[in-house]
Protein backbone atom coordinates (compact mmCIF):
# COMPACT_ATOMS: atom_id res chain seq x y z
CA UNK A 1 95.30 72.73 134.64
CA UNK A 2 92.37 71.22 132.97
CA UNK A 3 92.25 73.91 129.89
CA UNK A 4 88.93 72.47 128.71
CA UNK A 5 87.12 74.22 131.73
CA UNK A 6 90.16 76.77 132.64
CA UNK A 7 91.74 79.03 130.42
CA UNK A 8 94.33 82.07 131.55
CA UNK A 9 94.46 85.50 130.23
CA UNK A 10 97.70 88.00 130.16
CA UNK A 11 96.72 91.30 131.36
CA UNK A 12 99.37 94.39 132.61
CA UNK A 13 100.69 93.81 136.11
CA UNK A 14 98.44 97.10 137.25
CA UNK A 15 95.47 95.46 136.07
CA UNK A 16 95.77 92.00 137.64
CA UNK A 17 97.07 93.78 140.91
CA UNK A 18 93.67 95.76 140.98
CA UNK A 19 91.61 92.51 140.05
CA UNK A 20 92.96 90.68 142.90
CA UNK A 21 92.39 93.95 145.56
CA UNK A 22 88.67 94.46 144.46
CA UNK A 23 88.36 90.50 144.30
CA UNK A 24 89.71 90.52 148.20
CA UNK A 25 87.69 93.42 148.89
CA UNK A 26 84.19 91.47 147.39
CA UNK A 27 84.78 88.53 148.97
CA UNK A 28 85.53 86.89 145.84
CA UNK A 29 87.92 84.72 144.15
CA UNK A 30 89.92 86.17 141.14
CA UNK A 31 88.12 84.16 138.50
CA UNK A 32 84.60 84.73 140.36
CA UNK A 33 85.37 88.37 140.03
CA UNK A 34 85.92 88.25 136.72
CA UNK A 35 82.77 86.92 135.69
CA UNK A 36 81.21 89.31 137.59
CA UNK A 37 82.85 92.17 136.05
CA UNK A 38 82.30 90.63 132.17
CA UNK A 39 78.67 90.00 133.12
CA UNK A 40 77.96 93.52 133.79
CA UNK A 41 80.44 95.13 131.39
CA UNK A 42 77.87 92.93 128.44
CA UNK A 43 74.59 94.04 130.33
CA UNK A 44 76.14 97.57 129.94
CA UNK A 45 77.64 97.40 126.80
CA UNK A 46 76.21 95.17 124.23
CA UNK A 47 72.90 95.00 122.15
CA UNK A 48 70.54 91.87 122.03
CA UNK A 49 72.20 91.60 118.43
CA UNK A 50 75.56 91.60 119.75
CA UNK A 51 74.64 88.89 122.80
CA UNK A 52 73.28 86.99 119.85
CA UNK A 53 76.71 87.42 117.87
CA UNK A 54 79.14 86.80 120.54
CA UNK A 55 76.88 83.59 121.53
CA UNK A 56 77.30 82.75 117.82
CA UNK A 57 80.96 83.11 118.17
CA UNK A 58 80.85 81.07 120.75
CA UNK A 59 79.74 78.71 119.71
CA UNK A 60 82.00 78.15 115.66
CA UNK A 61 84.34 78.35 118.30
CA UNK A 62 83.54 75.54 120.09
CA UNK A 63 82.45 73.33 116.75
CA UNK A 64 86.42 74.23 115.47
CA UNK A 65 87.56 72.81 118.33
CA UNK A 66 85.78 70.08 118.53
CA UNK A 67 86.34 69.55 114.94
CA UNK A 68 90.25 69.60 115.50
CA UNK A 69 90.44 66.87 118.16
C-alpha cells in the first residue's frame, strides 16, 4: 500500500460492518463513503475557526513529515 496517499484506520468490528452495508447500500466504495460521511459530519459540526484549525493541523502535520524524511 502506498501510505503516502492511503492510510488505514482501526475502528470496532460493529462499526466497520455498518460502514461497509451503508457503503453497499450508496453505491459506494468503503473509503468513498468515508469521505462522504467526514465531509458532512465537519459541515455539521465545526466552526469556520475550527475548519481553519484542523486545516492548520493539517498542514504542521504535513511540514513534520516532510521534515523527517
Amino acid at each position: 500500500m502506498d501510505t503516502t496517499r492511503w492510510k488505514s484506520i482501526l475502528v470496532p468490528r460493529r462499526t466497520y460492518d455498518e460502514v461497509v452495508a451503508a457503503a453497499k447500500i450508496e453505491g459506494r466504495t468503503i473509503s468513498g463513503h468515508m469521505r462522504i460521511v467526514f465531509e458532512f459530519w465537519k459541515q455539521k459540526n465545526l466552526t469556520k475557526d475550527d475548519l481553519a484549525l484542523l486545516q492548520e493541523q493539517v498542514e504542521i502535520m504535513k511540514d513534520e513529515k516532510e521534515a523527517a524524511a
